[in-house]
PDB file of N, CA and C in Angstrom:
ATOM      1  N   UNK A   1       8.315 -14.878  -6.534  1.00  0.00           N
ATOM      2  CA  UNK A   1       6.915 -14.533  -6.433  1.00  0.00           C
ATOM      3  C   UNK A   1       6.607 -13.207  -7.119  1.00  0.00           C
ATOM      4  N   UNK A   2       7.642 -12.423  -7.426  1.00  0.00           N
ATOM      5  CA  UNK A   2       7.447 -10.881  -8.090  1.00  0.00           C
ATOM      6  C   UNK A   2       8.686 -10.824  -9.176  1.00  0.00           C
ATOM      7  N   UNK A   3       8.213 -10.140 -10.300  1.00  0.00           N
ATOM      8  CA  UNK A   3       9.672  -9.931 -10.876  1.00  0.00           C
ATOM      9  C   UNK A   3       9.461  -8.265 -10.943  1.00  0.00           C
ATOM     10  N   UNK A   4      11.049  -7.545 -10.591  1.00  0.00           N
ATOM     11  CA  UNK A   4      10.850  -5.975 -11.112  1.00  0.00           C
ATOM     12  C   UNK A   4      10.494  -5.582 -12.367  1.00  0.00           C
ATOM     13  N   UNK A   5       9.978  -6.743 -13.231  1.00  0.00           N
ATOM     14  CA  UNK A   5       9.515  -6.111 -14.472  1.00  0.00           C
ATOM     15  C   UNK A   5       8.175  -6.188 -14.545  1.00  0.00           C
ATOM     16  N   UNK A   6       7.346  -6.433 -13.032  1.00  0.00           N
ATOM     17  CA  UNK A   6       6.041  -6.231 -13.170  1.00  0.00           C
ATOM     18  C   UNK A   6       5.187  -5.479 -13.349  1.00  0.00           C
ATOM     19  N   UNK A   7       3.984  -5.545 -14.102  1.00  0.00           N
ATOM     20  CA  UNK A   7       3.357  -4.148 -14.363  1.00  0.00           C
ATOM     21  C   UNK A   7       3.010  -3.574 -12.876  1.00  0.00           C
ATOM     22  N   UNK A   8       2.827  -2.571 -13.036  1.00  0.00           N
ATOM     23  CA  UNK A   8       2.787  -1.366 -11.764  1.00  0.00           C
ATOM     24  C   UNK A   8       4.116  -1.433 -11.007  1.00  0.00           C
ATOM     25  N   UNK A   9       4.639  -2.086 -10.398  1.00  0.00           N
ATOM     26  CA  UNK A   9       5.486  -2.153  -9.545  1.00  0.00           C
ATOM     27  C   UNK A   9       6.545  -0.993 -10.107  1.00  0.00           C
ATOM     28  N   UNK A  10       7.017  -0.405 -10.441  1.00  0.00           N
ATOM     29  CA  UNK A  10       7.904   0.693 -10.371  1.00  0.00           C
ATOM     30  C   UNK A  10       7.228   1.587 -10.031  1.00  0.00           C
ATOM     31  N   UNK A  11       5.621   1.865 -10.812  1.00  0.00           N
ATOM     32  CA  UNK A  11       4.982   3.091 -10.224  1.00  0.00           C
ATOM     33  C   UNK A  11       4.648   3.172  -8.273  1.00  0.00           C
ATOM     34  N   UNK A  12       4.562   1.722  -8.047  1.00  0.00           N
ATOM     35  CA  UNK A  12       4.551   1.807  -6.628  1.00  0.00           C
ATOM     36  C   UNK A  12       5.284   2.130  -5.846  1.00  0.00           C
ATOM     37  N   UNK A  13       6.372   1.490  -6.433  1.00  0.00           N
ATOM     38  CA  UNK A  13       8.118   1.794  -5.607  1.00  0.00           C
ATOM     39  C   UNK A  13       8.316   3.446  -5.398  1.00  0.00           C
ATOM     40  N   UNK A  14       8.001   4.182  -6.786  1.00  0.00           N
ATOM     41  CA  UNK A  14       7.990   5.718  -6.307  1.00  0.00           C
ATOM     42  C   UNK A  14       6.998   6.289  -5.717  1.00  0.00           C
ATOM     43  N   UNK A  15       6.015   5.479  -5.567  1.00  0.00           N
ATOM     44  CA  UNK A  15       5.017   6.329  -4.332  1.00  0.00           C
ATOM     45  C   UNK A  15       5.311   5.547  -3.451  1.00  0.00           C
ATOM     46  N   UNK A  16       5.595   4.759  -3.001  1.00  0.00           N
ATOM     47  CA  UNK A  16       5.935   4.523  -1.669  1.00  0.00           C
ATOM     48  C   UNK A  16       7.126   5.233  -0.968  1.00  0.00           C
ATOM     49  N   UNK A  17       8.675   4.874  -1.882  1.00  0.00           N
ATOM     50  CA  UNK A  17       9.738   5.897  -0.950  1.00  0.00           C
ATOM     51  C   UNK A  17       9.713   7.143  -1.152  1.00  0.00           C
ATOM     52  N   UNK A  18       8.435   7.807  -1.720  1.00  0.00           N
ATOM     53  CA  UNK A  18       8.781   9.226  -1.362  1.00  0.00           C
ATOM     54  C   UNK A  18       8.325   9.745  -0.037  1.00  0.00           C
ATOM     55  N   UNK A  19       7.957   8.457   1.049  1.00  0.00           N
ATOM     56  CA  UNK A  19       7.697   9.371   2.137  1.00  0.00           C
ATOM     57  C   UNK A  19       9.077   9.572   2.623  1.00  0.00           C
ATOM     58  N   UNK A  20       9.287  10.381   3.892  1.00  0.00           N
ATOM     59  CA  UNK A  20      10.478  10.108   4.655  1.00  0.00           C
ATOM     60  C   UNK A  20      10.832   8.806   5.140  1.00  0.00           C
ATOM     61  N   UNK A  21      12.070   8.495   5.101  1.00  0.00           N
ATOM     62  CA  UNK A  21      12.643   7.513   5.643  1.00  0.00           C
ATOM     63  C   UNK A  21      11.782   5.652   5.479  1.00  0.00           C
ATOM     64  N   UNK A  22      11.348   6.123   4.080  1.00  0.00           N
ATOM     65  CA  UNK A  22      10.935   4.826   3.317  1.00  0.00           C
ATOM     66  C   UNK A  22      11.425   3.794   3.209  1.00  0.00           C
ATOM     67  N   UNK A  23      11.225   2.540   3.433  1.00  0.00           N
ATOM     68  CA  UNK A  23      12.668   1.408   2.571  1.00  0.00           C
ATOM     69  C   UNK A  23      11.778   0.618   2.105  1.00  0.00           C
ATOM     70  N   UNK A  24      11.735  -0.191   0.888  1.00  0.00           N
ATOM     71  CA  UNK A  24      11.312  -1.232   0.636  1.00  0.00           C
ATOM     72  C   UNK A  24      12.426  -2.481   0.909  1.00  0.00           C
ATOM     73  N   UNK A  25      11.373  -3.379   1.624  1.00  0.00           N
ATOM     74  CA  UNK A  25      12.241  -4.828   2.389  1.00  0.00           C
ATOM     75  C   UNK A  25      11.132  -5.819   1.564  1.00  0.00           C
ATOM     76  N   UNK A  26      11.773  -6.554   1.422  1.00  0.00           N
ATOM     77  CA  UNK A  26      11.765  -8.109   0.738  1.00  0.00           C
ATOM     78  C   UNK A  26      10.968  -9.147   1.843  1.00  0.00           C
ATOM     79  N   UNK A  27       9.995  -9.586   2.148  1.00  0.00           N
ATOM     80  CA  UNK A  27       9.573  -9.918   3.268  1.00  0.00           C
ATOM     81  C   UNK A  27       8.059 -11.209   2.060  1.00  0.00           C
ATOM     82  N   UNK A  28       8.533 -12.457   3.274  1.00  0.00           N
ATOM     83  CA  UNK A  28       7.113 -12.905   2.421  1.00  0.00           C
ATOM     84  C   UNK A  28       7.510 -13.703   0.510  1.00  0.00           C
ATOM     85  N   UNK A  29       8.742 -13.140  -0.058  1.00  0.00           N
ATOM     86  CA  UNK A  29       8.593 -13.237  -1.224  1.00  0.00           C
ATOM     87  C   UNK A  29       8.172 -11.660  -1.845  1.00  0.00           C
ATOM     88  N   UNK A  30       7.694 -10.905  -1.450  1.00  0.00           N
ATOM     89  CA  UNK A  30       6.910  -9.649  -1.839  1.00  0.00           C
ATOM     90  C   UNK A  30       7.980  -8.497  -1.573  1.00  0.00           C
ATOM     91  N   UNK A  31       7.734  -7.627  -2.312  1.00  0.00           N
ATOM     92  CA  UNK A  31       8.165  -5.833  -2.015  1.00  0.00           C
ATOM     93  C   UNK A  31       6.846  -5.585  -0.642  1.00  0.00           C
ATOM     94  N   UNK A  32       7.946  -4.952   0.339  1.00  0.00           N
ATOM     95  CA  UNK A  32       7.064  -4.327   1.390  1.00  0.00           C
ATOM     96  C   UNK A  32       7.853  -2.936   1.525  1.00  0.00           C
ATOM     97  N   UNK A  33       6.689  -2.064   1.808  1.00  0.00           N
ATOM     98  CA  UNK A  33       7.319  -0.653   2.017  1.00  0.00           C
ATOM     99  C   UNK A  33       7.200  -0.170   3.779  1.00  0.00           C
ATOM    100  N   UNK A  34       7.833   0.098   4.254  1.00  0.00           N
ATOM    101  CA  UNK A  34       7.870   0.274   5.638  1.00  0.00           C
ATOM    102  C   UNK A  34       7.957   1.716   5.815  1.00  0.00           C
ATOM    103  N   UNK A  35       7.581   2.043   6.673  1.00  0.00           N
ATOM    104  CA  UNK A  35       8.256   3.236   7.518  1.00  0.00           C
ATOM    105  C   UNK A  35       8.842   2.960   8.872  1.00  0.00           C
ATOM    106  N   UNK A  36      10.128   3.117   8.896  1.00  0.00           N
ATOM    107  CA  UNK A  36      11.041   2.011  10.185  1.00  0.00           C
ATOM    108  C   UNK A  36      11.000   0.806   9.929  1.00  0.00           C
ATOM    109  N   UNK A  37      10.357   0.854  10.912  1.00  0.00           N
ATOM    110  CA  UNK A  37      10.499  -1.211  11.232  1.00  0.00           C
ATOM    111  C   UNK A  37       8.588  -1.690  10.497  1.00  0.00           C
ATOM    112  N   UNK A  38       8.342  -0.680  10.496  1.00  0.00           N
ATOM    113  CA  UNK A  38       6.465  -1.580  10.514  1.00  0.00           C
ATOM    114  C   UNK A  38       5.956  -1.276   9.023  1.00  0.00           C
ATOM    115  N   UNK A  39       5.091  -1.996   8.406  1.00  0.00           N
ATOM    116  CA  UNK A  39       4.788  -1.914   7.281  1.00  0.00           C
ATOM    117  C   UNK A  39       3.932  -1.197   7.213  1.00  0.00           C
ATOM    118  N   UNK A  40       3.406  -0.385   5.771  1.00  0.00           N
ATOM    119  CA  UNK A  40       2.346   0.299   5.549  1.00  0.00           C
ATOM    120  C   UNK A  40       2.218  -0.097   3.741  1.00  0.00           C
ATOM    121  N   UNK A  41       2.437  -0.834   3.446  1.00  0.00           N
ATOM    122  CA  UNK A  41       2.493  -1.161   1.864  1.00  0.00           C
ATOM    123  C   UNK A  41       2.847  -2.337   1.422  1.00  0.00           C
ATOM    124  N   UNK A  42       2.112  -3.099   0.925  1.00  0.00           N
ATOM    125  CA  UNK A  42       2.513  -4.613   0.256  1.00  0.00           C
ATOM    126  C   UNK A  42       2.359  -5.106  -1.175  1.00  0.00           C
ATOM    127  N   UNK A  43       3.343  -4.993  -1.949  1.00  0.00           N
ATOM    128  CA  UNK A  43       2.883  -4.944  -2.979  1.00  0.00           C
ATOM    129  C   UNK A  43       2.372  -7.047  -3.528  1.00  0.00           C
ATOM    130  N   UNK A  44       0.989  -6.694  -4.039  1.00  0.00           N
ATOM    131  CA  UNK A  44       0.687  -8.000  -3.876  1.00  0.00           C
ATOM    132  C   UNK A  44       0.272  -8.964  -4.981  1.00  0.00           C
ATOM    133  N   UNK A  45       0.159 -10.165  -5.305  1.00  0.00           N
ATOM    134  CA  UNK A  45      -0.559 -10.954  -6.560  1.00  0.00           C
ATOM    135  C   UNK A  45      -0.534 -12.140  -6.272  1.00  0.00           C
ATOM    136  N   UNK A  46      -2.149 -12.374  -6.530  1.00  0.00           N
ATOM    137  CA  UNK A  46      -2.245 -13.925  -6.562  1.00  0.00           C
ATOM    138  C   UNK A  46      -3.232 -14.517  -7.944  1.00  0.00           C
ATOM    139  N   UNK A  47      -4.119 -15.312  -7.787  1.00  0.00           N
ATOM    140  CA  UNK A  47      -4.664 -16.246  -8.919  1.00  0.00           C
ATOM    141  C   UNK A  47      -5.633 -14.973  -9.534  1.00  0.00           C
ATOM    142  N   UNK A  48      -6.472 -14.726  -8.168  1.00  0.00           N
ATOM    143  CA  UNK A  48      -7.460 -13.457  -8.149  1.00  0.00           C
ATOM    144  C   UNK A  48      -7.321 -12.177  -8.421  1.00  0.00           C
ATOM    145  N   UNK A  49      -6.286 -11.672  -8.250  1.00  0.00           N
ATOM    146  CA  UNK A  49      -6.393 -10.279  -8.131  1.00  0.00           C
ATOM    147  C   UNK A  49      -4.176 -10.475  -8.704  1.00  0.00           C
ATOM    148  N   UNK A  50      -3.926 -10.532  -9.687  1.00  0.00           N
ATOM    149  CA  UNK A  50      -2.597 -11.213  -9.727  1.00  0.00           C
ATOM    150  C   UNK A  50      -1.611  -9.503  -9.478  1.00  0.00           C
ATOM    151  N   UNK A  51      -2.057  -8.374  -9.548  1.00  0.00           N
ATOM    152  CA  UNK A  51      -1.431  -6.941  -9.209  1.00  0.00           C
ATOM    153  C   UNK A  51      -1.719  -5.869  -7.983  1.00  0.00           C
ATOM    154  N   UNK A  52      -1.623  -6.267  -7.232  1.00  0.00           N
ATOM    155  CA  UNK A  52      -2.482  -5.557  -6.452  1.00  0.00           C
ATOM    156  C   UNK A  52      -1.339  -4.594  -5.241  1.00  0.00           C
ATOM    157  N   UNK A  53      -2.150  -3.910  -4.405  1.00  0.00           N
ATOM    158  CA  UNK A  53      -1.231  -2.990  -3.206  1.00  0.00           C
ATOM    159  C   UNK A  53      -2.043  -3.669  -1.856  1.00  0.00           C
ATOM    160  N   UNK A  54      -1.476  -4.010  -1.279  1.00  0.00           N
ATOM    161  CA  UNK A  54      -2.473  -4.041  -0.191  1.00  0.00           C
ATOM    162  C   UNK A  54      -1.918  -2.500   1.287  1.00  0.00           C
ATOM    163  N   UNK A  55      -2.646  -2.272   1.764  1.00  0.00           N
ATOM    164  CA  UNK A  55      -2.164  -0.776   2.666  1.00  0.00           C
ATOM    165  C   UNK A  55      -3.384  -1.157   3.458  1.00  0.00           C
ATOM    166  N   UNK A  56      -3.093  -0.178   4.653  1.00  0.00           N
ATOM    167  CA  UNK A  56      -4.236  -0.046   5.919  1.00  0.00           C
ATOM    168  C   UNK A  56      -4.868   1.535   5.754  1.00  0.00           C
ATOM    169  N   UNK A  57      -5.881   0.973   5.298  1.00  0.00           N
ATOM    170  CA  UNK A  57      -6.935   2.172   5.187  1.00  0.00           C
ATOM    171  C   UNK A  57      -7.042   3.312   6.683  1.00  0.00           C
ATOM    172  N   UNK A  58      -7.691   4.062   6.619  1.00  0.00           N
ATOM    173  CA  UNK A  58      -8.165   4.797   7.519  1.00  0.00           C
ATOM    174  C   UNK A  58      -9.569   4.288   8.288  1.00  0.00           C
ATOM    175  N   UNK A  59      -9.492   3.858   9.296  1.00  0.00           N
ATOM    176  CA  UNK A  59     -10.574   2.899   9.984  1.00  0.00           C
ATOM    177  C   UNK A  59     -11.899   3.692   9.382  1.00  0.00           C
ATOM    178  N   UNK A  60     -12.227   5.089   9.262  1.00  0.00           N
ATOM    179  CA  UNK A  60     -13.492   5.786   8.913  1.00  0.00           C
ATOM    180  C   UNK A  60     -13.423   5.157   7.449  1.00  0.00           C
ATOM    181  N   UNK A  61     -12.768   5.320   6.706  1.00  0.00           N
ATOM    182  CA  UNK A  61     -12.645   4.779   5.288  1.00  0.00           C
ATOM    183  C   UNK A  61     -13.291   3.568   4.783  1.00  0.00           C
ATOM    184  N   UNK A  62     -12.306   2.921   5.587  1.00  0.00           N
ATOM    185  CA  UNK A  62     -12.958   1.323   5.359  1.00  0.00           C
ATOM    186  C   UNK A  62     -14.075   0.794   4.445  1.00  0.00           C
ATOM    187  N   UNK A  63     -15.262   0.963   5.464  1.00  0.00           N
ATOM    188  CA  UNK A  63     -16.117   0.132   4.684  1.00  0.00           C
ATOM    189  C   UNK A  63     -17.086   1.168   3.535  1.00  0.00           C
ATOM    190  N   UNK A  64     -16.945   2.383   2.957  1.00  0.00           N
ATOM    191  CA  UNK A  64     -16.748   2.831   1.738  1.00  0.00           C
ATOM    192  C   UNK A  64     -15.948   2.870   0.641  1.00  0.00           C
ATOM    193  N   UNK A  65     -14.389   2.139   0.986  1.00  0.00           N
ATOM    194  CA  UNK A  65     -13.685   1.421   0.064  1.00  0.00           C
ATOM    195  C   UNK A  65     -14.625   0.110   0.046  1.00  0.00           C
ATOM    196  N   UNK A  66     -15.061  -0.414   0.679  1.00  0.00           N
ATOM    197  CA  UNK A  66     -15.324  -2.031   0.372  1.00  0.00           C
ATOM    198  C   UNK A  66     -16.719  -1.684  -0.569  1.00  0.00           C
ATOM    199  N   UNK A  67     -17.307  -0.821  -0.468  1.00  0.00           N
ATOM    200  CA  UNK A  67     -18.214  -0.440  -1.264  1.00  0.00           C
ATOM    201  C   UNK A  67     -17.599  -0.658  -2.987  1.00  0.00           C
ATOM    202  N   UNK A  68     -16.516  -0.603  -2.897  1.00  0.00           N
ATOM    203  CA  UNK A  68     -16.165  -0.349  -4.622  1.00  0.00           C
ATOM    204  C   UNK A  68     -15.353  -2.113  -4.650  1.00  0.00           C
ATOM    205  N   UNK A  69     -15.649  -2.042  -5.886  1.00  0.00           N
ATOM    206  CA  UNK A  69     -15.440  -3.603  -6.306  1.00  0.00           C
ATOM    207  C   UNK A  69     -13.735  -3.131  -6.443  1.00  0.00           C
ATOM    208  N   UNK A  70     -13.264  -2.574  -7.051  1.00  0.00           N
ATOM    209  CA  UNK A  70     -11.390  -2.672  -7.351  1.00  0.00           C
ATOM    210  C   UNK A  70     -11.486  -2.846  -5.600  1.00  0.00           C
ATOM    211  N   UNK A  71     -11.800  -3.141  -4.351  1.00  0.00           N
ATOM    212  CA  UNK A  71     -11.039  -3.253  -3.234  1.00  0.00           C
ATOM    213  C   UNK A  71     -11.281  -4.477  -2.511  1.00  0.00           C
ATOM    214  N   UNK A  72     -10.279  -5.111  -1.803  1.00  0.00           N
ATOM    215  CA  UNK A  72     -10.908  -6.565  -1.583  1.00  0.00           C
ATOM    216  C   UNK A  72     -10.032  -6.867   0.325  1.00  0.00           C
ATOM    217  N   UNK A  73     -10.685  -7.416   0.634  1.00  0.00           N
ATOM    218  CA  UNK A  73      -9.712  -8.124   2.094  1.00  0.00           C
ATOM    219  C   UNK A  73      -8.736  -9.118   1.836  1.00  0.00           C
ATOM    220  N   UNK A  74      -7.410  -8.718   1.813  1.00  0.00           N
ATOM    221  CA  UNK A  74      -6.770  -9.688   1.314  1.00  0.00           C
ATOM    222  C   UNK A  74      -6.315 -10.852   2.319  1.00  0.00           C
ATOM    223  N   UNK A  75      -6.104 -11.573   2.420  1.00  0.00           N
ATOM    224  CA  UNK A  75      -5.840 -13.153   3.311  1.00  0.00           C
ATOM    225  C   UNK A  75      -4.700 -12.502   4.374  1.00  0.00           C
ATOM    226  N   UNK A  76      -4.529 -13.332   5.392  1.00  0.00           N
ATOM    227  CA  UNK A  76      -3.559 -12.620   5.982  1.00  0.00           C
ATOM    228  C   UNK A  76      -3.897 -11.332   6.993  1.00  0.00           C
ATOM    229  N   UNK A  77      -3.934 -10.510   6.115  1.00  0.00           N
ATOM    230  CA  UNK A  77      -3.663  -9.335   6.679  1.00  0.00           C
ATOM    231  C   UNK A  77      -5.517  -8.316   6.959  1.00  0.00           C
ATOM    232  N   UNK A  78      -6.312  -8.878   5.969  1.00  0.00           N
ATOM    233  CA  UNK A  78      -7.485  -8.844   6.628  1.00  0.00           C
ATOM    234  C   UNK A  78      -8.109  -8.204   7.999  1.00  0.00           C
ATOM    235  N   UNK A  79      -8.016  -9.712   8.612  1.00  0.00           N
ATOM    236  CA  UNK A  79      -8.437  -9.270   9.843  1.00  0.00           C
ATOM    237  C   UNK A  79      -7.770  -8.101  10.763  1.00  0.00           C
ATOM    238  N   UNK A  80      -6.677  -7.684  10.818  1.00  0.00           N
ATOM    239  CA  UNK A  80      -5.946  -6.470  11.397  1.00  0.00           C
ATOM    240  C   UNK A  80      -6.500  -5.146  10.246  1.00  0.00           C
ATOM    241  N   UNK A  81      -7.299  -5.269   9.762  1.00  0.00           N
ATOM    242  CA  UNK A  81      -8.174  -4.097   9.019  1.00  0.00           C
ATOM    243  C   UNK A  81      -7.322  -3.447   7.716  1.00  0.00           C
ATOM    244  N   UNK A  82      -6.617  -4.456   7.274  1.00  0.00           N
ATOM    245  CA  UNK A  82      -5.844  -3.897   5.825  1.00  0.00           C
ATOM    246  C   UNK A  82      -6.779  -3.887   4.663  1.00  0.00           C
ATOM    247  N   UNK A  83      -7.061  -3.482   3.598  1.00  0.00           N
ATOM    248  CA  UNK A  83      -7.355  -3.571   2.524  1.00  0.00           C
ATOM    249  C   UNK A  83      -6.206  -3.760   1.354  1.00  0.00           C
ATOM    250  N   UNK A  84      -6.759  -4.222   0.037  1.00  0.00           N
ATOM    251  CA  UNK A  84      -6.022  -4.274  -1.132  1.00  0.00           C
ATOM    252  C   UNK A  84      -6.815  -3.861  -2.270  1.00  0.00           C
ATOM    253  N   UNK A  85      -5.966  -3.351  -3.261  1.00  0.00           N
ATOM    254  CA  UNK A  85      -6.329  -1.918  -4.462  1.00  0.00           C
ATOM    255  C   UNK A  85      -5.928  -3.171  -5.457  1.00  0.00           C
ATOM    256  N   UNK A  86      -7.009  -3.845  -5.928  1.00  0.00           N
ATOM    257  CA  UNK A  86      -6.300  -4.698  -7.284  1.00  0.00           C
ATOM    258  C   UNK A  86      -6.207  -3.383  -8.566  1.00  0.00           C
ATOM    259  N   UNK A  87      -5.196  -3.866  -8.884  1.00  0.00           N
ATOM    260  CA  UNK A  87      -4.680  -2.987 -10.067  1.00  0.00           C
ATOM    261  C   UNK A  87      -5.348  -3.158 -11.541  1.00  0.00           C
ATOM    262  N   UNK A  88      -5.313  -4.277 -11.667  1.00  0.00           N
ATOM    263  CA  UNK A  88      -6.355  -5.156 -13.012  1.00  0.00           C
ATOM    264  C   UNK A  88      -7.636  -4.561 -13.040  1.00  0.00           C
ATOM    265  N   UNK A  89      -8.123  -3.862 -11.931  1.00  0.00           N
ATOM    266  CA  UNK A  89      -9.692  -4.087 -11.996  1.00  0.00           C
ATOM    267  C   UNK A  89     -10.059  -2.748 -12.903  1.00  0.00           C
ATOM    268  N   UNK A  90      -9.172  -1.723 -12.806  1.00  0.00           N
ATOM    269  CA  UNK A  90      -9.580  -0.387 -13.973  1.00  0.00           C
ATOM    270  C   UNK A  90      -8.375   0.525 -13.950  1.00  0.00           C
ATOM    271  N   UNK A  91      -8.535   1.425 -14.531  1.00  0.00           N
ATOM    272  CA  UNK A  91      -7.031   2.531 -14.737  1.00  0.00           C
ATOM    273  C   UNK A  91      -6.900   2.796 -13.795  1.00  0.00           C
ATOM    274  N   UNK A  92      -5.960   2.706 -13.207  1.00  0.00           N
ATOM    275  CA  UNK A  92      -4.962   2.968 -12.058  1.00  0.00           C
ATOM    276  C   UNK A  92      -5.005   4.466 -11.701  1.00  0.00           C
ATOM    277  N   UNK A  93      -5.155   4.862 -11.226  1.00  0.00           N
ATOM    278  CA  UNK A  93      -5.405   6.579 -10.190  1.00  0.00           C
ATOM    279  C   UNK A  93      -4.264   6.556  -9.590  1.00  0.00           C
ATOM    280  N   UNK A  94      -3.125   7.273 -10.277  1.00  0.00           N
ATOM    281  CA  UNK A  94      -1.763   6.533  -9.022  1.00  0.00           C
ATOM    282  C   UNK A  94      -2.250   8.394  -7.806  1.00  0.00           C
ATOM    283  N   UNK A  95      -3.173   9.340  -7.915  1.00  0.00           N
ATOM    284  CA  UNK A  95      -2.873  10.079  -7.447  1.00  0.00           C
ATOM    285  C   UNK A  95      -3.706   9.525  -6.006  1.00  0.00           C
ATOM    286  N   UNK A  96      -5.309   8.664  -6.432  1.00  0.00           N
ATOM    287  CA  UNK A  96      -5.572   7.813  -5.253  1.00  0.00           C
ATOM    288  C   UNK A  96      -4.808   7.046  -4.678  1.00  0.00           C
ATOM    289  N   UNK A  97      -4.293   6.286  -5.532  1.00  0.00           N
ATOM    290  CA  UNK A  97      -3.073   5.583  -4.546  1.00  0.00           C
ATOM    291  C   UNK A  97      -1.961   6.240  -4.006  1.00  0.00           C
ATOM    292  N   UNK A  98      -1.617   7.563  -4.034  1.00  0.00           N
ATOM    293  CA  UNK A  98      -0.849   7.893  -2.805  1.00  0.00           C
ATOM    294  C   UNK A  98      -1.550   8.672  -1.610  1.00  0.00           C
ATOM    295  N   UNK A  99      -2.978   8.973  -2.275  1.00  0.00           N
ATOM    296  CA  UNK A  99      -3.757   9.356  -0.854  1.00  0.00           C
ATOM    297  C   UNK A  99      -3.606   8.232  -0.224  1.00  0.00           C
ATOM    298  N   UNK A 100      -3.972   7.144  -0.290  1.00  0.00           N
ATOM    299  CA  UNK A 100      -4.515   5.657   0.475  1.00  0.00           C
ATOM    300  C   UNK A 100      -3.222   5.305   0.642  1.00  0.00           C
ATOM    301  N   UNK A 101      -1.970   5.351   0.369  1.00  0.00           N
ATOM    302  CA  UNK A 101      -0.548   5.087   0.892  1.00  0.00           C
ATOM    303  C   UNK A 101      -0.128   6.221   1.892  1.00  0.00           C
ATOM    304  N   UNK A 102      -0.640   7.268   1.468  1.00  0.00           N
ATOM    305  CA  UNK A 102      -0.744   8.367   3.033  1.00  0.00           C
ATOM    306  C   UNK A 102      -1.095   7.937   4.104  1.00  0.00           C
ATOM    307  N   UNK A 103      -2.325   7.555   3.887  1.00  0.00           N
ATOM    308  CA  UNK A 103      -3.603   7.583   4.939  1.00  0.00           C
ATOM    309  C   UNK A 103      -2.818   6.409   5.997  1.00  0.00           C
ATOM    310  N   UNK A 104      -2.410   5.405   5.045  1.00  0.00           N
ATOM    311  CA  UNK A 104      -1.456   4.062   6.164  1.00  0.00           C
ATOM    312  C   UNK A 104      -0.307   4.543   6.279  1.00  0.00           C
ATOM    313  N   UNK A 105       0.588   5.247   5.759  1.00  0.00           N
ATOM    314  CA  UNK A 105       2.037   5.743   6.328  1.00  0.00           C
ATOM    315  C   UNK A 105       1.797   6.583   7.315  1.00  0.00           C
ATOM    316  N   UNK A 106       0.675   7.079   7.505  1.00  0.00           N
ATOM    317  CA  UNK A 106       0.562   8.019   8.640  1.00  0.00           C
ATOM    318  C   UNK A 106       0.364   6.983   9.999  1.00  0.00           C
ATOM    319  N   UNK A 107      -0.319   5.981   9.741  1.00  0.00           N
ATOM    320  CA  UNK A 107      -0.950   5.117  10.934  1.00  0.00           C
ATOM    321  C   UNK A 107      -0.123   4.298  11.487  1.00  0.00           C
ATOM    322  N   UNK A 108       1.554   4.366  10.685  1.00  0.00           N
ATOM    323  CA  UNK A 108       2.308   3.747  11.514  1.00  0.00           C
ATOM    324  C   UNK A 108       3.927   4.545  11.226  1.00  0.00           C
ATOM    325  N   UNK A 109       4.245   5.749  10.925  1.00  0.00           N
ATOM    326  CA  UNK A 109       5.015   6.736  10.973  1.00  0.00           C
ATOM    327  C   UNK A 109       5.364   7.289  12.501  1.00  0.00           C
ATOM    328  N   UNK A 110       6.715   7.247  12.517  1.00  0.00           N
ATOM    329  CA  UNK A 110       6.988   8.209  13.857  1.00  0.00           C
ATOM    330  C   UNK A 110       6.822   9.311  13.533  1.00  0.00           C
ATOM    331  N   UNK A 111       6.622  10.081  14.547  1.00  0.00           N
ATOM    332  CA  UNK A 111       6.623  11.509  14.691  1.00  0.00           C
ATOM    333  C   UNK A 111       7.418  12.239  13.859  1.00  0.00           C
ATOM    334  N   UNK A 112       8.952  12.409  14.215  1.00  0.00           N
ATOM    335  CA  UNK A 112       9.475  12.768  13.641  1.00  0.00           C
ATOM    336  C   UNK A 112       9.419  12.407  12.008  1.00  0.00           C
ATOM    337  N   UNK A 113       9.253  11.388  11.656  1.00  0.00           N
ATOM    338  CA  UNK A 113       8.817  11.150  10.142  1.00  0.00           C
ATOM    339  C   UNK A 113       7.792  11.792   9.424  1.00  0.00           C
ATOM    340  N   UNK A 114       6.455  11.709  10.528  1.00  0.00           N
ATOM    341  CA  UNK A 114       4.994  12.768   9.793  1.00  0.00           C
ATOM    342  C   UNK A 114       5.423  14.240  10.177  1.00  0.00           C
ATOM    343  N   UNK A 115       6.273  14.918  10.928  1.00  0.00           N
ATOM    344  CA  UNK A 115       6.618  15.873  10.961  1.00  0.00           C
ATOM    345  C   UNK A 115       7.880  16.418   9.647  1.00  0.00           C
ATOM    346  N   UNK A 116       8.266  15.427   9.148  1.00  0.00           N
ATOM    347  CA  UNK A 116       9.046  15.553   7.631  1.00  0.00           C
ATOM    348  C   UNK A 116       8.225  15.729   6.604  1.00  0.00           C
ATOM    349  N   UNK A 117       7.444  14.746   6.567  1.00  0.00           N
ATOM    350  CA  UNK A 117       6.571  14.872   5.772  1.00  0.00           C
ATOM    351  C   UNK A 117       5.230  16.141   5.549  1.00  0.00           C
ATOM    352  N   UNK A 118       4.719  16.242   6.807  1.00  0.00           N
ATOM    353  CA  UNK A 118       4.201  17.857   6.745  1.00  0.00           C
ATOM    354  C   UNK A 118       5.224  19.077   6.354  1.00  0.00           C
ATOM    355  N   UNK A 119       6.063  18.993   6.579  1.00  0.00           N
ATOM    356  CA  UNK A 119       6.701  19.893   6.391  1.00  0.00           C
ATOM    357  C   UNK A 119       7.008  20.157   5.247  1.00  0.00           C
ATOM    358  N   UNK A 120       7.244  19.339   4.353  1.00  0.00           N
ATOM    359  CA  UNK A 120       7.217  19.189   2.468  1.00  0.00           C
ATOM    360  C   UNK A 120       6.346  19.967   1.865  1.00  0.00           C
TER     361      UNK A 120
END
């Protein structure tokens, strides 16, 4: 369903494990980036949107991302309030995309992990 020679996907892989105690797991067919056990990053493609990230916004966030067309509800994961960043839709901001990979590594990071990470 992914090959590592996809466009973006390396740039994701290094914003995702640079938080603390990052792993990307294989889940689905897809690259998922976790912190521990729980996800905060999916790297995604289908017919529609064939490059995309999907991450969990910041609940205040939300529906001013949905305001912008690059952001969409992706299937699945939707309803638990995730969003997805299609990549296709304009030049890539990788510095937005590690705010918005923050904003969800924080929402499911242990303590001790966001306390690594502040500390950087």
């Amino acid at each position: 369903m992914y090959s590592d020679e996809d466009p973006y996907l390396a740039e994701l892989r290094a914003a995702c494990l640079r938080f603390p105690e990052a792993a990307e797991v294989e889940a689905w067919g897809r690259p998922t980036f976790r912190a521990g056990k729980k996800m905060f990053a999916v790297f995604e493609g289908n017919d529609a949107h064939p490059f995309a990230v999907i991450f969990k916004p910041d609940p205040a966030d939300r529906p001013a991302l949905l305001q912008d067309p690059r952001f969409y509800v992706p299937a699945y994961y939707g309803p638990s309030g995730w969003l997805a960043l299609d990549f296709t839709a304009s030049d890539v901001d990788w510095a937005e995309v590690g705010e918005l990979l923050d904003g969800s590594y924080r929402q499911v990071a242990l303590q001790r992990m966001l306390k690594a990470l502040d500390a950087r």
